[in-house]
Protein backbone atom coordinates (compact mmCIF):
# COMPACT_ATOMS: atom_id res chain seq x y z
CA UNK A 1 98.76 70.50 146.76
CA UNK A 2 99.48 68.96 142.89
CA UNK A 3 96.53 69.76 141.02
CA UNK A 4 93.95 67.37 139.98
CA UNK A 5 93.12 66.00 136.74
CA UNK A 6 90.50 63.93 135.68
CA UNK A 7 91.11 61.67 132.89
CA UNK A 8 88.92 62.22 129.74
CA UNK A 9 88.28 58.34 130.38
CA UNK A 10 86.33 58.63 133.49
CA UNK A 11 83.53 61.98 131.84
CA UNK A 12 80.26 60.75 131.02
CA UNK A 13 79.49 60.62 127.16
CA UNK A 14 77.16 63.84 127.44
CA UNK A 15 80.39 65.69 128.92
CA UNK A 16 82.59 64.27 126.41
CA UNK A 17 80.19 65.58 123.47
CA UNK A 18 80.14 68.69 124.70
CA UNK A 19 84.16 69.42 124.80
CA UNK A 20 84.23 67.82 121.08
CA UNK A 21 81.59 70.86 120.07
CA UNK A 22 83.63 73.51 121.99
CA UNK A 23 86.84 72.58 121.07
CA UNK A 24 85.30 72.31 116.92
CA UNK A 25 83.83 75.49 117.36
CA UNK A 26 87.20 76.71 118.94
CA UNK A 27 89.19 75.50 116.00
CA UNK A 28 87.18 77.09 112.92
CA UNK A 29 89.30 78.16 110.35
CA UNK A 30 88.02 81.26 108.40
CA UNK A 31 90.15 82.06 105.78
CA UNK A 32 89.68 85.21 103.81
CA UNK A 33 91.35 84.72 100.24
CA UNK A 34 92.03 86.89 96.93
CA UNK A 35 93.58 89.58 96.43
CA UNK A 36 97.59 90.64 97.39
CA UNK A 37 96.65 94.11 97.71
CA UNK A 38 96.47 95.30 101.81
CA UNK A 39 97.51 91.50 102.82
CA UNK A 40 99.42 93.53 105.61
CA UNK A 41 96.77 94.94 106.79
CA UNK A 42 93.97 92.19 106.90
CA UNK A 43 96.60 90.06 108.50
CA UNK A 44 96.44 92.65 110.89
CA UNK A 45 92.98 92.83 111.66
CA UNK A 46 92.92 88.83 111.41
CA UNK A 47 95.75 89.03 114.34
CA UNK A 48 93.98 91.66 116.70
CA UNK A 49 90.58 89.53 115.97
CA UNK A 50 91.88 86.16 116.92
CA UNK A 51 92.68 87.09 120.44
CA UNK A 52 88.92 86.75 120.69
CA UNK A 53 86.93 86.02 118.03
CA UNK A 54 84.26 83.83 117.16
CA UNK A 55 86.92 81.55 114.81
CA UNK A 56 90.14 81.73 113.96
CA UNK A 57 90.73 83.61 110.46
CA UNK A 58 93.52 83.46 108.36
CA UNK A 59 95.16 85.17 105.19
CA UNK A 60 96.28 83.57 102.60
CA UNK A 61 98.56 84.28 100.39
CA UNK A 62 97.02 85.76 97.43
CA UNK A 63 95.26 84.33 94.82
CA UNK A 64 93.74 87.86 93.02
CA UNK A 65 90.68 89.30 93.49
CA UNK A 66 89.66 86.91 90.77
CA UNK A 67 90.38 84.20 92.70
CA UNK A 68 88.16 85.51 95.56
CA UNK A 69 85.11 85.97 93.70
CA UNK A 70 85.51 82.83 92.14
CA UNK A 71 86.22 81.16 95.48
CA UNK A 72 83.73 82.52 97.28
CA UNK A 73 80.73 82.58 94.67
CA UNK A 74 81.60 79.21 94.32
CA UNK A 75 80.74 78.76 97.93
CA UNK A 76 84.15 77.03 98.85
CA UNK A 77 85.19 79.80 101.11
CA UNK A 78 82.80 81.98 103.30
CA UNK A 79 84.91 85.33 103.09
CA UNK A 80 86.73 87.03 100.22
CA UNK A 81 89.43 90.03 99.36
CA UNK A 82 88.99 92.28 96.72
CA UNK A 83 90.76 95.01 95.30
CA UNK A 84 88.57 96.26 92.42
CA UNK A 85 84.67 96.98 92.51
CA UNK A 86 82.55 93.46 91.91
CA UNK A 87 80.40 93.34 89.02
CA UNK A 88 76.44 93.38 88.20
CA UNK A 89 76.61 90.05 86.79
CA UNK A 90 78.80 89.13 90.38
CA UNK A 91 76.30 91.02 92.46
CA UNK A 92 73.66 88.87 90.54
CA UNK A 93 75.21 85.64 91.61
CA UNK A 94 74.57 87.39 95.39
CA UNK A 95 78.22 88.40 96.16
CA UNK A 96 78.01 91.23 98.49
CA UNK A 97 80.93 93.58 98.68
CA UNK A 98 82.14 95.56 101.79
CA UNK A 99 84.17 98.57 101.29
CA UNK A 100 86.92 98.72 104.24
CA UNK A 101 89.77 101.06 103.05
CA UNK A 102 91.68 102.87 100.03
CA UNK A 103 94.98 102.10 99.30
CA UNK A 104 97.14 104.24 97.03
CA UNK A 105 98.83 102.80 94.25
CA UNK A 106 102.92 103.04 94.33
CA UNK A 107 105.77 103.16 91.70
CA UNK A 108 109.04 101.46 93.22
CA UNK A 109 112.61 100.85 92.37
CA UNK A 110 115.17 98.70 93.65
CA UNK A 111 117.02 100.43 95.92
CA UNK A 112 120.36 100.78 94.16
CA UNK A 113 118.48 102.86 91.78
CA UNK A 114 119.05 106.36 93.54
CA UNK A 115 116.19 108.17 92.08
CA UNK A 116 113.39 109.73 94.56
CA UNK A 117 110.82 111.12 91.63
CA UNK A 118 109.57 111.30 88.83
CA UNK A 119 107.23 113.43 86.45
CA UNK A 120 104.16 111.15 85.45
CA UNK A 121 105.58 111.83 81.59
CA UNK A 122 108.95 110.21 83.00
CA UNK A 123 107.23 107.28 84.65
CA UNK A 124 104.92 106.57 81.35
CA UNK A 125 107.55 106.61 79.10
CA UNK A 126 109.19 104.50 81.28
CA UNK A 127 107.31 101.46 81.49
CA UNK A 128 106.44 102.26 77.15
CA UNK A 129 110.37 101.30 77.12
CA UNK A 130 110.97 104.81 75.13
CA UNK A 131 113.36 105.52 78.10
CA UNK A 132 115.28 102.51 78.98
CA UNK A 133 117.85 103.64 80.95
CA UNK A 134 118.25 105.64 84.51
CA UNK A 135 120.50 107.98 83.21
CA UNK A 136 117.93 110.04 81.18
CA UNK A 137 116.05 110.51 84.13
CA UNK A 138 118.40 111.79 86.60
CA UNK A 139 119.54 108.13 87.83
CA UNK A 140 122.76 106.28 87.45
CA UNK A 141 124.51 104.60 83.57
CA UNK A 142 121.60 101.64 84.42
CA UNK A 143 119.72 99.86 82.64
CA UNK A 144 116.05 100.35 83.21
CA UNK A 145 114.12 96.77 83.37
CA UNK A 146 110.59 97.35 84.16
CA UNK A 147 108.25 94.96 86.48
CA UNK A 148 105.06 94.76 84.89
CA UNK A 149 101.54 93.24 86.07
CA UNK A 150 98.91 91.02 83.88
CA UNK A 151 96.57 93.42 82.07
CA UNK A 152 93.54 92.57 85.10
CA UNK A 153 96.02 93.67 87.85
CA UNK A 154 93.67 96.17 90.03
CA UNK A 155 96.22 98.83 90.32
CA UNK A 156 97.04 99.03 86.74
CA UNK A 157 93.63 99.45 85.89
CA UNK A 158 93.39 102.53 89.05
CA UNK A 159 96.90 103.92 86.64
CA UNK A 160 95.23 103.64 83.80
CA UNK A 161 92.12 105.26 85.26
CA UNK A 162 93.71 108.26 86.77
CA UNK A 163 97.54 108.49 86.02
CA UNK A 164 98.50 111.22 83.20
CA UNK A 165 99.34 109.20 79.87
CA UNK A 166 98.28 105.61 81.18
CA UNK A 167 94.96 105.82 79.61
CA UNK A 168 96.28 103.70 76.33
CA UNK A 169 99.65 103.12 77.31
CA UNK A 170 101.30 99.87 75.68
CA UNK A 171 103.22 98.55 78.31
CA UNK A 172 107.04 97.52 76.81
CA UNK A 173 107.33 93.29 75.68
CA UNK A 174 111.07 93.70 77.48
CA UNK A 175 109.34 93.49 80.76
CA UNK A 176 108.74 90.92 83.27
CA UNK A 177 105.25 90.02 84.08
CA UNK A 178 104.38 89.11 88.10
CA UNK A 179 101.37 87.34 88.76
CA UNK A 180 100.79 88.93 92.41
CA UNK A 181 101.72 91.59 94.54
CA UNK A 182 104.28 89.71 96.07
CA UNK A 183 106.09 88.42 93.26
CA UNK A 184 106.44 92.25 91.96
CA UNK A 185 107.40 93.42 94.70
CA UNK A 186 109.98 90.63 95.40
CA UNK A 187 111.32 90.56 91.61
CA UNK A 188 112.61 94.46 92.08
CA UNK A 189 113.88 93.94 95.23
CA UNK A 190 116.05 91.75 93.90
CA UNK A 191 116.78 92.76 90.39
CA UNK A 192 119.64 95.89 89.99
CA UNK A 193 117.47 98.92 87.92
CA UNK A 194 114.29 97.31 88.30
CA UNK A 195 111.11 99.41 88.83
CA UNK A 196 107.14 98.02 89.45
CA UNK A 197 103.96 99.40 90.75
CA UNK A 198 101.64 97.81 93.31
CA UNK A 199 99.42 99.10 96.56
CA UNK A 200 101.52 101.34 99.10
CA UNK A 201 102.20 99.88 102.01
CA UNK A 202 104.64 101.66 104.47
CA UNK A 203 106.77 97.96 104.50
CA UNK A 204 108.19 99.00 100.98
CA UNK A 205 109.86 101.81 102.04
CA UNK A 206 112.71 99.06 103.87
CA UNK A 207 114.97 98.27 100.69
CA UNK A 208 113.12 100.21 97.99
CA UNK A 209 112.29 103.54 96.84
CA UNK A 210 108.71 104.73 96.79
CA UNK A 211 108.98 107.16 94.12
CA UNK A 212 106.93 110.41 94.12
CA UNK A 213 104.97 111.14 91.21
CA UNK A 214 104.75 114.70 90.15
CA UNK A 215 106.12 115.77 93.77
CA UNK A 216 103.29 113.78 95.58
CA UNK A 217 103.84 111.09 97.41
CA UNK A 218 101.14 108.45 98.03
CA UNK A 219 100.03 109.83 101.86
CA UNK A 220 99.37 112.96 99.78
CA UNK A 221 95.32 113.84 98.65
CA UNK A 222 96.91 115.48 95.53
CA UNK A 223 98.24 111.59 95.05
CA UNK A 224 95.38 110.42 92.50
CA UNK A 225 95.76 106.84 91.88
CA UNK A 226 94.48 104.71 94.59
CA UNK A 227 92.48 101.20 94.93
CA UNK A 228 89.40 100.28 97.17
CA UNK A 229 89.77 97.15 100.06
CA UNK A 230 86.96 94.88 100.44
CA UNK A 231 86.17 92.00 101.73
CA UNK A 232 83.40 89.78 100.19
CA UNK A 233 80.76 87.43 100.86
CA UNK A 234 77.63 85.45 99.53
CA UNK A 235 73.95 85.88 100.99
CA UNK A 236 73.48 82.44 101.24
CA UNK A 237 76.81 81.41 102.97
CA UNK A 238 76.83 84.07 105.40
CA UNK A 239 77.08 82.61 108.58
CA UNK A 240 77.94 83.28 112.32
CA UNK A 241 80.99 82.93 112.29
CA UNK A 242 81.11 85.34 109.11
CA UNK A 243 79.37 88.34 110.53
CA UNK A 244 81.36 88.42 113.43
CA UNK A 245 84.25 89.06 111.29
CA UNK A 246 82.59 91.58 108.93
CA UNK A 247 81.54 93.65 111.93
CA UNK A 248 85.13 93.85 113.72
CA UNK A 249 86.94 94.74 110.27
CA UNK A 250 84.27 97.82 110.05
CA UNK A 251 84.92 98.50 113.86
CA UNK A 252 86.69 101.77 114.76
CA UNK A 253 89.77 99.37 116.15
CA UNK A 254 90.47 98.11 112.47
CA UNK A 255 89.75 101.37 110.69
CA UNK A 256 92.69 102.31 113.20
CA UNK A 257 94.65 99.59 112.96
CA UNK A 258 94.42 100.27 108.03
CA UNK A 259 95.23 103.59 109.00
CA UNK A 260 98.68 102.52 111.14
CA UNK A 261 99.50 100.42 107.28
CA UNK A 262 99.18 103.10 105.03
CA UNK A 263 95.27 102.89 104.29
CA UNK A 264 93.60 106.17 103.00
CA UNK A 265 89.78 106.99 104.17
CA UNK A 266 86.61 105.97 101.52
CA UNK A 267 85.71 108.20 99.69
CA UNK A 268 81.78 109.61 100.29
């Protein structure tokens, strides 16, 4: 027997306003924007969520953790990414921040580059400029040309924080400056002898080198430099919708699922 359908034509009014408020509640969008750091693995959690969620979220590309706070305390988004600690004057705006993973900081080269690791001395000096070629280091006759980030990049504040002789480094003017994870990681992938830092995320290891630092690698706990996930909201946007989220990317599935990407437990 062909199945039956019944025209939307022929359903009473009542019917026909309550498919328009399931289908609108259906198609929600919740996007959660900022920061380039983890995007792997909130897209992710966004994926394994949206097979039955409450809405249907999305990730951006990134616009900084900057961007998020600004975004979302300017109550034009609902949900924000962060990869550096919100401040009082945030908190006192009532953004509310929600710890979800760490994610170690990386030094990569392009992959031509044939060098595996480095001392922290070698990688400081480095991206000073005071070694400028590939050579000195155990590398190939190549000219060294160094991927830098802007001086409120998250993970060069965690180098700075924690990596031996980053403290007050001056980072060398012959150096190319990318605005977001992506665009660092993209711009030495593509550029012979070029070297940049950013989050780990197993994905780099395809075409570039994930260096070790002082025999460490980033999976190690001797690695020190790492940054903290978290997603953000504001009290008074909070919504349905919103907490739904917030409780599956705590669950025990997405701790799992950070893990699987490279993320590193919180620290007590």
């Amino acid at each position: 027997m062909a199945p039956a359908f019944v025209s939307l034509r022929k359903l009473p009014v009542a019917a026909l306003a309550f498919l328009a408020l399931s289908f609108g509640a259906w198609a929600e969008d919740l996007a959660i924007v900022g920061t380039g750091d983890g995007i792997e693995m909130l897209q992710a959690i966004a994926t394994a969520y949206n097979g039955g969620g409450a809405a249907r979220v999305t990730v951006p590309p990134s616009i900084g953790s900057g961007g998020a706070v600004a975004a979302v305390g300017g109550e034009r988004q609902k949900l924000g990414r962060v990869a550096r600690p919100l401040t009082e004057a945030e908190k006192g705006q009532g953004l509310v921040e929600v710890p979800l993973t760490r994610i170690p900081s990386a030094i990569f080269v392009h992959g031509g580059v044939g060098v595996t690791g480095l001392t922290s001395a070698q990688v400081a000096a480095i991206f000073a400029g005071t070694t400028d070629n590939w050579s000195a280091v155990g590398g190939p006759d190549l000219k060294i040309r160094v991927v830098r980030r802007e001086d409120t990049d998250s993970t060069l504040a965690v180098l700075r924080s924690s990596m031996a002789g980053w403290r007050d480094l001056v980072l060398t003017s012959r150096s190319k400056t990318a605005t977001t994870t992506q665009d660092a990681i993209e711009t030495v992938r593509q550029t012979p002898g070029a070297i940049g830092f950013g989050p780990f995320s197993p994905a780099l290891a395809g075409d570039l080198t994930v260096l070790a630092i002082d025999g460490n690698t980033p999976r190690d706990p001797a690695y020190p430099s790492a940054v903290t996930l978290a997603l953000i909201y504001k009290t008074a946007t909070r919504d349905a919708a919103a907490a739904d989220f917030l409780a599956f990317a705590t669950s025990d599935h997405a701790k799992r699922l950070l893990e699987e990407r490279g993320g590193a437990p919180l620290k007590p």
